[in-house]
C-alpha atoms as a PDB file:
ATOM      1  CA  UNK A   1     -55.360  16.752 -61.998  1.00  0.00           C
ATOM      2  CA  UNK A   2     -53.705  17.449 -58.670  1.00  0.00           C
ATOM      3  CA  UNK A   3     -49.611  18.637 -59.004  1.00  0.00           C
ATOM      4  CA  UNK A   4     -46.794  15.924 -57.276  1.00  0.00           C
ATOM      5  CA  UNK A   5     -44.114  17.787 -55.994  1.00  0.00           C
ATOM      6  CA  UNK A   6     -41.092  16.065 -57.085  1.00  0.00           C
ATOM      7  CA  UNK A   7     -37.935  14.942 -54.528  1.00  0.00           C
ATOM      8  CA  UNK A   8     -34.787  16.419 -56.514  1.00  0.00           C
ATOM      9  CA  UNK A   9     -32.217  15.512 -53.739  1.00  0.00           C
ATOM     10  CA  UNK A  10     -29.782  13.303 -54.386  1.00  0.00           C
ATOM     11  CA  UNK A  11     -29.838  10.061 -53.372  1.00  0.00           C
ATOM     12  CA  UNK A  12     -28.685   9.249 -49.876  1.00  0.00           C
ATOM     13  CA  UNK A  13     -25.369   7.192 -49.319  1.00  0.00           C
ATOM     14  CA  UNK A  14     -24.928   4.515 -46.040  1.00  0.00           C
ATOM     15  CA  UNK A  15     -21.788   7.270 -45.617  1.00  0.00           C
ATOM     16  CA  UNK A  16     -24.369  10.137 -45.064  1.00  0.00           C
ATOM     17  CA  UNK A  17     -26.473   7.708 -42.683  1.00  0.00           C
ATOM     18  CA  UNK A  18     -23.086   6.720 -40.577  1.00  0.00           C
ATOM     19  CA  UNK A  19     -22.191  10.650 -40.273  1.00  0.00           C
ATOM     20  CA  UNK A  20     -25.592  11.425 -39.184  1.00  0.00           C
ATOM     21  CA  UNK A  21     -25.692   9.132 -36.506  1.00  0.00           C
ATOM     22  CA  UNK A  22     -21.723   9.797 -35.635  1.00  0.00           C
ATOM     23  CA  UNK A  23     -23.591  13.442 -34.960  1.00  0.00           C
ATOM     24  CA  UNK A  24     -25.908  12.299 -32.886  1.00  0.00           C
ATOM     25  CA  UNK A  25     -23.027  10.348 -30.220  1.00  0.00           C
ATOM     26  CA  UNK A  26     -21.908  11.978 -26.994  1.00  0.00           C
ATOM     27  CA  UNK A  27     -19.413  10.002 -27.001  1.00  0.00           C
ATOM     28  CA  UNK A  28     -18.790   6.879 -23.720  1.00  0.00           C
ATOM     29  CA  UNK A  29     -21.120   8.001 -20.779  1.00  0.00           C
ATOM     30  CA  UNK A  30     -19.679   5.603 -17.774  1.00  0.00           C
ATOM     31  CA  UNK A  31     -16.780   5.920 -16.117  1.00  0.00           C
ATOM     32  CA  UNK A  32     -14.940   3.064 -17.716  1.00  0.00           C
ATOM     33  CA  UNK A  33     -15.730   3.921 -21.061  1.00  0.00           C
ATOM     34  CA  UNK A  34     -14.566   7.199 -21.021  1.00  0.00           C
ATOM     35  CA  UNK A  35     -11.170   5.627 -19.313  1.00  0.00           C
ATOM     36  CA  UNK A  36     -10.985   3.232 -22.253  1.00  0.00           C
ATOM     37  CA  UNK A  37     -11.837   5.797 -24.818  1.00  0.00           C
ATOM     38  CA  UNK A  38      -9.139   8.329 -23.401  1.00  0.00           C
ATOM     39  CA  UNK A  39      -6.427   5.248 -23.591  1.00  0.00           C
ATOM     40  CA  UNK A  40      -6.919   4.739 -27.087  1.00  0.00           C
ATOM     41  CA  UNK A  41      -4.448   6.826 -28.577  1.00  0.00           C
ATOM     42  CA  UNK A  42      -1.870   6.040 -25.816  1.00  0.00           C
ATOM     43  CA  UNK A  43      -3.103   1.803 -27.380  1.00  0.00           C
ATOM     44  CA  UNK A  44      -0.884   2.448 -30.637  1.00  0.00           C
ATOM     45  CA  UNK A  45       1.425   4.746 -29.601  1.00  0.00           C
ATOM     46  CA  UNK A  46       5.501   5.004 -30.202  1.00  0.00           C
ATOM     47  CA  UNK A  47       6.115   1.430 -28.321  1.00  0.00           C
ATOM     48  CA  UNK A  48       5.083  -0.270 -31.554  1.00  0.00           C
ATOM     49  CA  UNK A  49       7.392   2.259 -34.169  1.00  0.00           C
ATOM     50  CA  UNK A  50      10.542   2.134 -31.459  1.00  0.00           C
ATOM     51  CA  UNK A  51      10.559  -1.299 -30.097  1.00  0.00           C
ATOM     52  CA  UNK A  52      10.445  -3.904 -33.668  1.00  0.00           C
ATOM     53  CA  UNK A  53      13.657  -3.833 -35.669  1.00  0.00           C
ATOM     54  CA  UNK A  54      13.343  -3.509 -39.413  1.00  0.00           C
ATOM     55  CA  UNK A  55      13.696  -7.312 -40.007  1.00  0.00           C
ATOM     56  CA  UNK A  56      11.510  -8.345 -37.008  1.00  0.00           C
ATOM     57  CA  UNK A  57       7.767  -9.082 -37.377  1.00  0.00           C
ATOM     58  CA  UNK A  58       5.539  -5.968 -36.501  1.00  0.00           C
ATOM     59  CA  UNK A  59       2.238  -8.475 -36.680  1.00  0.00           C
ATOM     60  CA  UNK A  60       3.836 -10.744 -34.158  1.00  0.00           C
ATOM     61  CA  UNK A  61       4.484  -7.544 -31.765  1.00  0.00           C
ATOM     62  CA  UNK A  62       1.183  -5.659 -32.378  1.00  0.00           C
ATOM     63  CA  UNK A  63      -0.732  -9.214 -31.457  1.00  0.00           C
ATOM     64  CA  UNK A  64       1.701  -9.523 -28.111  1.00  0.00           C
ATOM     65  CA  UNK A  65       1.212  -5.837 -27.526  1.00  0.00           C
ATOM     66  CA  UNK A  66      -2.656  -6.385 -27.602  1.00  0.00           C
ATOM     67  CA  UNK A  67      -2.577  -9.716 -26.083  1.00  0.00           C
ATOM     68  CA  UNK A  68      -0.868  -7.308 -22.997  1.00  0.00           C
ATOM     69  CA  UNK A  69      -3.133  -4.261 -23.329  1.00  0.00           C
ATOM     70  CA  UNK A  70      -6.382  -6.566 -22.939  1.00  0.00           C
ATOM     71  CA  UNK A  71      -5.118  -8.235 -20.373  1.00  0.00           C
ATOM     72  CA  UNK A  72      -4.208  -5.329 -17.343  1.00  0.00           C
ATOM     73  CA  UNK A  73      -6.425  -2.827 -19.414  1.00  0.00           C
ATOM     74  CA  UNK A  74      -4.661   0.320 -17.835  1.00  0.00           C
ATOM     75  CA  UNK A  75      -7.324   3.514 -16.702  1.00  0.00           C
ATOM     76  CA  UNK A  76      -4.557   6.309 -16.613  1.00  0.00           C
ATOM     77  CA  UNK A  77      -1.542   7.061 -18.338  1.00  0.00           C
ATOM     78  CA  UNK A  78       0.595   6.096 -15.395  1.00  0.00           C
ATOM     79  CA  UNK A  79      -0.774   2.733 -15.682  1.00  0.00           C
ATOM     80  CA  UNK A  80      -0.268   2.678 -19.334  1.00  0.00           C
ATOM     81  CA  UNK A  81       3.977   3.693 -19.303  1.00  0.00           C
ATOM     82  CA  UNK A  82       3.818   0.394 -16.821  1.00  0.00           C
ATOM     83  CA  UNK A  83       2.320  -1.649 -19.349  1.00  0.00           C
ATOM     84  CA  UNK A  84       4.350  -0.822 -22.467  1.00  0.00           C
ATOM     85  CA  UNK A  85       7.538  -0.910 -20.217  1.00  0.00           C
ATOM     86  CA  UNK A  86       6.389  -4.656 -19.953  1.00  0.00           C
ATOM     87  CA  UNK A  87       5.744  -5.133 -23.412  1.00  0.00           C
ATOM     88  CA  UNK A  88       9.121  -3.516 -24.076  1.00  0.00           C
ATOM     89  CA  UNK A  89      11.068  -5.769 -22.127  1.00  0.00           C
ATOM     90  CA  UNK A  90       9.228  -8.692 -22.698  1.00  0.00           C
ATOM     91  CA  UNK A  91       9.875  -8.094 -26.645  1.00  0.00           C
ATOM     92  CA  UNK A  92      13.452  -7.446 -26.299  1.00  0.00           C
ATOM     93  CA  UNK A  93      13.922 -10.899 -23.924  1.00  0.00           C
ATOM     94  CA  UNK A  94      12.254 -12.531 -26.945  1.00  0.00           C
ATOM     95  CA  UNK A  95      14.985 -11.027 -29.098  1.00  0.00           C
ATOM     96  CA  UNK A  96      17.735 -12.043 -26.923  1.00  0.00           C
ATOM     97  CA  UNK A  97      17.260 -15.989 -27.147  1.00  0.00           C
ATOM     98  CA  UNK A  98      16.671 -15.318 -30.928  1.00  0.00           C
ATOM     99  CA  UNK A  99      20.017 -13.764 -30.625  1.00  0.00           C
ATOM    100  CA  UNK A 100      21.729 -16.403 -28.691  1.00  0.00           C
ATOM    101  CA  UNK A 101      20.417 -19.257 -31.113  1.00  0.00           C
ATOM    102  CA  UNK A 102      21.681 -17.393 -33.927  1.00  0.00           C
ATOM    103  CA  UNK A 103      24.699 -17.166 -32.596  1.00  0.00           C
ATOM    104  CA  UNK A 104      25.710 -20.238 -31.420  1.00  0.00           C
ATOM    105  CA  UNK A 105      24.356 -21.592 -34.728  1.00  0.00           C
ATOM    106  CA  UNK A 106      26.802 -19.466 -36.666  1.00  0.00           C
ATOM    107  CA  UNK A 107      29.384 -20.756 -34.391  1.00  0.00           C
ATOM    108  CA  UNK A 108      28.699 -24.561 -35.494  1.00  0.00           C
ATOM    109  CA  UNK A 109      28.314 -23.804 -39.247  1.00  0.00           C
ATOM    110  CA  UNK A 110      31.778 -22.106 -38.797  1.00  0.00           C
ATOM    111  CA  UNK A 111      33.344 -25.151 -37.004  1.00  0.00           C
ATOM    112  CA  UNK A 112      32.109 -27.549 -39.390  1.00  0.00           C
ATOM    113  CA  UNK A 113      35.179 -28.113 -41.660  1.00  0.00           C
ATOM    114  CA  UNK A 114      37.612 -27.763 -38.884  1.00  0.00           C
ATOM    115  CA  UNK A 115      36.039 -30.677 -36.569  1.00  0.00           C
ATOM    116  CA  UNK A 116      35.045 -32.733 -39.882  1.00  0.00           C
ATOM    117  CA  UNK A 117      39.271 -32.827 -40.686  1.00  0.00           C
ATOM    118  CA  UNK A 118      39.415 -33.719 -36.873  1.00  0.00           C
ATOM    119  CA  UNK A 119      36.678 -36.031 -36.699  1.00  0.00           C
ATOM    120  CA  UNK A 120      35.578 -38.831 -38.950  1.00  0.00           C
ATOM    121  CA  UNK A 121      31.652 -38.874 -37.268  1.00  0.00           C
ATOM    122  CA  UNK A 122      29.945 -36.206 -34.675  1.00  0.00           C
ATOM    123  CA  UNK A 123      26.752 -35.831 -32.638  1.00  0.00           C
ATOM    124  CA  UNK A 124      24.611 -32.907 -32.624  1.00  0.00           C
ATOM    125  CA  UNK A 125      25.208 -32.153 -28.703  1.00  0.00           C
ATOM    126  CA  UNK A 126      28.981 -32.260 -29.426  1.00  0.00           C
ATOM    127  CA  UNK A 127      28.636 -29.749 -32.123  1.00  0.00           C
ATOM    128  CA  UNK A 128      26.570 -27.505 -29.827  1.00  0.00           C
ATOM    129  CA  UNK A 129      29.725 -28.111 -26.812  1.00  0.00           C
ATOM    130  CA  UNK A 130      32.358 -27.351 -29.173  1.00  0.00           C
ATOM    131  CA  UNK A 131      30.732 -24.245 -30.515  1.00  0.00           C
ATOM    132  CA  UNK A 132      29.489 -23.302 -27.118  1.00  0.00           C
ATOM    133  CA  UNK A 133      33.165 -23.518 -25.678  1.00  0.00           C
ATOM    134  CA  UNK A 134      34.484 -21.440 -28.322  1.00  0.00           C
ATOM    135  CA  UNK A 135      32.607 -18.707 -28.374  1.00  0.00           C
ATOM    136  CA  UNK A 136      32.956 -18.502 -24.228  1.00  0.00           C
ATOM    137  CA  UNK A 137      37.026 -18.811 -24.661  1.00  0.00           C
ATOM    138  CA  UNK A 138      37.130 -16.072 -27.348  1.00  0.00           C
ATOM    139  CA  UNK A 139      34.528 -13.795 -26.681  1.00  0.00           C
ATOM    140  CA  UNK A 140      31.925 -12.210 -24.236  1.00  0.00           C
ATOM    141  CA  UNK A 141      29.208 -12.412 -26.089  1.00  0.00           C
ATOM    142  CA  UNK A 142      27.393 -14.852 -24.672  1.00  0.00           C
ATOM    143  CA  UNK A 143      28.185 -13.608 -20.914  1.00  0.00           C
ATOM    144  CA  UNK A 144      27.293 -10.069 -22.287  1.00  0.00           C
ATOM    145  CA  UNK A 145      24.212 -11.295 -23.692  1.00  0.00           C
ATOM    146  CA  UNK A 146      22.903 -13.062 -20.498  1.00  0.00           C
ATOM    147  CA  UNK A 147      23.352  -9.800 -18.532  1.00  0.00           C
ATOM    148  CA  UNK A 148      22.043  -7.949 -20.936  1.00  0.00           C
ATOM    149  CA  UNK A 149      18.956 -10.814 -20.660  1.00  0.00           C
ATOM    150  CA  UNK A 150      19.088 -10.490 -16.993  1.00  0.00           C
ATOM    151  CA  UNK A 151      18.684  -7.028 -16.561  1.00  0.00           C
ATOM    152  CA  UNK A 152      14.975  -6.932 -19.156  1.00  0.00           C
ATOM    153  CA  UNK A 153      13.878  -9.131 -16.311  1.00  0.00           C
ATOM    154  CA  UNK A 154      14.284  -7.186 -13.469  1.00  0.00           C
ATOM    155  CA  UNK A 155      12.562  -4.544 -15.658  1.00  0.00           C
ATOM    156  CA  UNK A 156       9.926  -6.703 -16.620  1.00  0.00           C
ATOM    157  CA  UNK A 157       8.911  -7.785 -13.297  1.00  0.00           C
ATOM    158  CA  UNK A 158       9.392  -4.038 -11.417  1.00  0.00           C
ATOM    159  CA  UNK A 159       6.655  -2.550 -13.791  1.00  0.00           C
ATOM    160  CA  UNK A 160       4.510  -5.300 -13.002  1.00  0.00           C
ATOM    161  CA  UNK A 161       4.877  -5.336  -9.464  1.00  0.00           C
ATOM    162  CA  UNK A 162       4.461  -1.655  -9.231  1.00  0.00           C
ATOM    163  CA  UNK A 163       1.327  -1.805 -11.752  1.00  0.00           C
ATOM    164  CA  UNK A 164       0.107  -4.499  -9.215  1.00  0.00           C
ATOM    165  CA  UNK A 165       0.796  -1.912  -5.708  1.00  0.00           C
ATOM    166  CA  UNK A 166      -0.724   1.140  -7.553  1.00  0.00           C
ATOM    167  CA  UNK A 167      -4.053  -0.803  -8.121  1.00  0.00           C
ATOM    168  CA  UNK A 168      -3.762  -2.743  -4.715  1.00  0.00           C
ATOM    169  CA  UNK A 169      -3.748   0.673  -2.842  1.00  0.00           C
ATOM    170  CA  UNK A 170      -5.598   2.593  -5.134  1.00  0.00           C
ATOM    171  CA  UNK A 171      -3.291   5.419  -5.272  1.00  0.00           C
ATOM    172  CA  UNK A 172      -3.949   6.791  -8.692  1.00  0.00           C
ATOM    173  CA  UNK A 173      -8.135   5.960  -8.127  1.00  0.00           C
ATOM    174  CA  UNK A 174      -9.653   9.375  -6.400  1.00  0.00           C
ATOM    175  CA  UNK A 175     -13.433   7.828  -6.242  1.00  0.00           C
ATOM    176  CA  UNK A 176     -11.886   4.317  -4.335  1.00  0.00           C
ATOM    177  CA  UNK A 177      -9.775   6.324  -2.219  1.00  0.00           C
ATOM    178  CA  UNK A 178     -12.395   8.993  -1.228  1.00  0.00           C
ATOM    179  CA  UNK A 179     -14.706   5.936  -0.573  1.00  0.00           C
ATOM    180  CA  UNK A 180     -12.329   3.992   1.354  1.00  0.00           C
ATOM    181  CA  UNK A 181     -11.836   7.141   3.927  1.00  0.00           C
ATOM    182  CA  UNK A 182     -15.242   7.711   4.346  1.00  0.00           C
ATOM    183  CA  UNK A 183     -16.248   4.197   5.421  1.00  0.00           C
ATOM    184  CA  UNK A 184     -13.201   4.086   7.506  1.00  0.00           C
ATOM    185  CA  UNK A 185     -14.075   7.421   9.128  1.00  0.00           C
ATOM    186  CA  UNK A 186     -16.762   6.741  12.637  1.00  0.00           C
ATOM    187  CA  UNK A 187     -19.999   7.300  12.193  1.00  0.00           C
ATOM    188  CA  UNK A 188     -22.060  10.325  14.346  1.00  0.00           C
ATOM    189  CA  UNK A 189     -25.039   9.209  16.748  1.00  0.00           C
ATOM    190  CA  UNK A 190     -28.079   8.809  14.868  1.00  0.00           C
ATOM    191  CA  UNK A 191     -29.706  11.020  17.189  1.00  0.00           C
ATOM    192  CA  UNK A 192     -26.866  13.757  18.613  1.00  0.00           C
ATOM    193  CA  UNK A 193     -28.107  15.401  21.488  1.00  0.00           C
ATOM    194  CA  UNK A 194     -26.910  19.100  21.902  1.00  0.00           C
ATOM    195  CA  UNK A 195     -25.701  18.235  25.852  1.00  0.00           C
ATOM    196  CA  UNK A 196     -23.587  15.890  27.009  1.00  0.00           C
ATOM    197  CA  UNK A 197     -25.214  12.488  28.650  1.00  0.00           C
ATOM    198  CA  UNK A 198     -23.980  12.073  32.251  1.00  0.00           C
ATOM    199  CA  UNK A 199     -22.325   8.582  33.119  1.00  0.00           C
ATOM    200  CA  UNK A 200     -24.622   6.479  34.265  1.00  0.00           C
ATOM    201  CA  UNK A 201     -24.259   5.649  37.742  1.00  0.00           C
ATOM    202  CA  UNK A 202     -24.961   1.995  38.866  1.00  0.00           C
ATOM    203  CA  UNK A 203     -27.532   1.694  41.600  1.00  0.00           C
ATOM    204  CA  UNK A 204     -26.028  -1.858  42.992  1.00  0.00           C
ATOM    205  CA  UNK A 205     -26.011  -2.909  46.712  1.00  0.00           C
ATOM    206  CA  UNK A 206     -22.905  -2.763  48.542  1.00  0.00           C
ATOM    207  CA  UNK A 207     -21.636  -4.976  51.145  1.00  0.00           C
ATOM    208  CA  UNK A 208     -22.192  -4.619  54.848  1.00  0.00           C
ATOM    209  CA  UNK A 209     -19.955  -2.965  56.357  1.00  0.00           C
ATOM    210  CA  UNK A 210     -17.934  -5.380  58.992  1.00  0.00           C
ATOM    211  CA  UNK A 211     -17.298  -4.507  62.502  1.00  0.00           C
ATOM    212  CA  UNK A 212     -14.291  -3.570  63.252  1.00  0.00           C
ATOM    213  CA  UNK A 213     -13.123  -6.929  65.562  1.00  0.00           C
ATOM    214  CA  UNK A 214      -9.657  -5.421  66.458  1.00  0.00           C
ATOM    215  CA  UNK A 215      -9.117  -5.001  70.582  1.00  0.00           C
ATOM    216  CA  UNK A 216      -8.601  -0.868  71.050  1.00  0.00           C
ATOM    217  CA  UNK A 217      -5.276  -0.914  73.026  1.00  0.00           C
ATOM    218  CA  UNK A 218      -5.147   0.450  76.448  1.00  0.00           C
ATOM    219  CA  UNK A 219      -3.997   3.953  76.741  1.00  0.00           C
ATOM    220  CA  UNK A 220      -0.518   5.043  77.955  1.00  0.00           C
ATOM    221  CA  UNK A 221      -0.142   7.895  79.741  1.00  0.00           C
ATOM    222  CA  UNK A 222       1.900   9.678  76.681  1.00  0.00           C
ATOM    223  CA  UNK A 223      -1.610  10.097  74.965  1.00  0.00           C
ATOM    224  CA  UNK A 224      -3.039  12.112  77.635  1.00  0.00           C
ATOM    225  CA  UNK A 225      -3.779  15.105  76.985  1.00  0.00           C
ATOM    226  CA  UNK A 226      -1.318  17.546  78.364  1.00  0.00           C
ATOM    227  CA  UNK A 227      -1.801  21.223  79.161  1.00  0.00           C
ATOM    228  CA  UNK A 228       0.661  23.647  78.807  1.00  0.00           C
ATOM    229  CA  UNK A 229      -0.004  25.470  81.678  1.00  0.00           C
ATOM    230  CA  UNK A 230       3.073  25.591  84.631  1.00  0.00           C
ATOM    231  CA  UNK A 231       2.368  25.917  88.208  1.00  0.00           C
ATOM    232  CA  UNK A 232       3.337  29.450  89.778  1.00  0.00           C
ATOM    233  CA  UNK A 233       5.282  28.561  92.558  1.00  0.00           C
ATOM    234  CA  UNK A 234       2.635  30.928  95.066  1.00  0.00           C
ATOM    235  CA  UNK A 235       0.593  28.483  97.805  1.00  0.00           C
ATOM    236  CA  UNK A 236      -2.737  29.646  98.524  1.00  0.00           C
ATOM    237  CA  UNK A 237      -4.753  28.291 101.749  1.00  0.00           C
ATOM    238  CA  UNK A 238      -6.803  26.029  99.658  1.00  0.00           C
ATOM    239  CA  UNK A 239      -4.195  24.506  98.006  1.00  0.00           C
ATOM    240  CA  UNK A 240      -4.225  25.696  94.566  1.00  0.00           C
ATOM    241  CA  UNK A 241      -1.458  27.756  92.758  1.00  0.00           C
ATOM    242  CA  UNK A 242      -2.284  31.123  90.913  1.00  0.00           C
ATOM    243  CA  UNK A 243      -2.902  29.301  88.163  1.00  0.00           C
ATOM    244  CA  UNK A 244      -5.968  27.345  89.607  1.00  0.00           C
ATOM    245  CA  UNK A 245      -5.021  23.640  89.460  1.00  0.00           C
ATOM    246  CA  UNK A 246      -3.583  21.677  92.443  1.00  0.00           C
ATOM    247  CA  UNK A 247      -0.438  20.818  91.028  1.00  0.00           C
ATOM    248  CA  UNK A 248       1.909  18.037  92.550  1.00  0.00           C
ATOM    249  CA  UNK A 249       3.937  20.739  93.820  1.00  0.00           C
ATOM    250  CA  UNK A 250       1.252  22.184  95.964  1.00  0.00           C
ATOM    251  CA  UNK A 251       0.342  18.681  97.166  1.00  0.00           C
ATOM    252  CA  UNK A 252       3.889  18.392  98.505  1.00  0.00           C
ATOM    253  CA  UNK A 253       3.848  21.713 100.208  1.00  0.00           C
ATOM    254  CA  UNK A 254       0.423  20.584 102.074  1.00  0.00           C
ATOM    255  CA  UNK A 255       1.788  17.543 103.305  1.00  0.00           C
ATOM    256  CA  UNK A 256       4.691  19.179 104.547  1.00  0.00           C
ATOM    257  CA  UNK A 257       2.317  21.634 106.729  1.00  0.00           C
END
């Protein structure tokens, strides 16, 4: 009778499974997953222990916090300080009208005996006015609070709007950047040749040239031609000076013979 060999490992677990395959994982392979995965510790980070008071809600600020996170899904840690900055100050606006309710609430409870020996019956929107008056006659809380309100704002909307320009031109993105300069940069000829091309001259007809119609004006006697030759004074018998031109000189002196 043959021998079985027996199996004397232990039994596996889905825990030994799960590590094997966690083994076998590189890990995100596309650009965007890496991105993601390299944001995920920023995702929890010390907004959420810094922000929520010890009697606020932490579920209510890690669901706006997420709510945020999913919805600009940041790719750097740049873009990341802009988004908690707006999570910040959007949670702490959300505090301030909790804080202004609770105070002019605490101003009406405290005003309720005094106006009830004044008045016999009062409205709701009187309470609110009387409570409302007093607390802006005796104190600055309220005007405190709405700067205070005022300024989160500004905040708010300056992270976004610089979250917005940093995407827009890309100035934080390497690969869009490099790609936008290399379409923008002019293509070489698909053929180069190693000397230059000549401009091509245009073999067209030309127009006939037109006769000139103008009448040449007579000639005075300044454009003759003068010589700068001077008779010598000396008669010869034919007439002509030393020089060897009959001069007007010499004509006189022959007709004075």
């Amino acid at each position: 009778m043959p021998h079985t060999p027996t199996d004397t490992s232990p039994p596996r677990t889905k825990a030994d499974t799960a590590r094997e395959n966690g083994a076998k994982s590189h890990g995100p392979v596309t650009d965007d997953g890496k991105a993601r995965s390299s944001m995920s510790a920023v995702r929890h980070g010390l907004t959420a222990t810094t922000i929520v008071l010890s009697n606020e809600n932490q579920d209510r600020f890690n669901v706006m916090h997420e709510s945020y996170w999913d919805t600009w899904l940041p790719k750097n840690p740049v873009e990341a300080d802009l988004v908690q900055e707006m999570v910040a100050s959007g949670w702490q606006v959300r505090r301030s009208w909790l804080i202004e309710t609770s105070i002019i609430d605490y101003e009406m409870d405290a005003q309720e005996e005094e106006v009830a020996k004044k008045l016999n019956r009062i409205d709701e929107p009187t309470r609110l006015a009387l409570a409302f008056k007093k607390l802006s006659d005796d104190s600055h809380c309220l005007h405190l609070l709405l700067r205070y309100r005022g300024s989160l704002n500004r905040q708010y909307h300056r992270a976004m709007d610089q979250l917005i320009k940093l995407r827009t031109k890309g100035v934080l993105n390497n690969e869009n950047s490099a790609e936008n300069a290399a379409a923008e940069a002019p293509k070489p000829p698909a053929d180069p040749s190693p000397y230059p091309k000549k401009a091509e001259q245009r073999n067209e007809p030309t127009e006939a040239s037109k006769p000139n119609t103008t009448k040449e004006q007579p000639k005075t006697t300044s454009d003759k031609q003068t010589t700068t030759e001077e008779c010598c004074g000396f008669p010869t018998l034919d007439g002509r000076c030393a020089v060897g031109r009959e001069c007007d000189r010499m004509k006189r002196f022959r007709r004075s013979d």
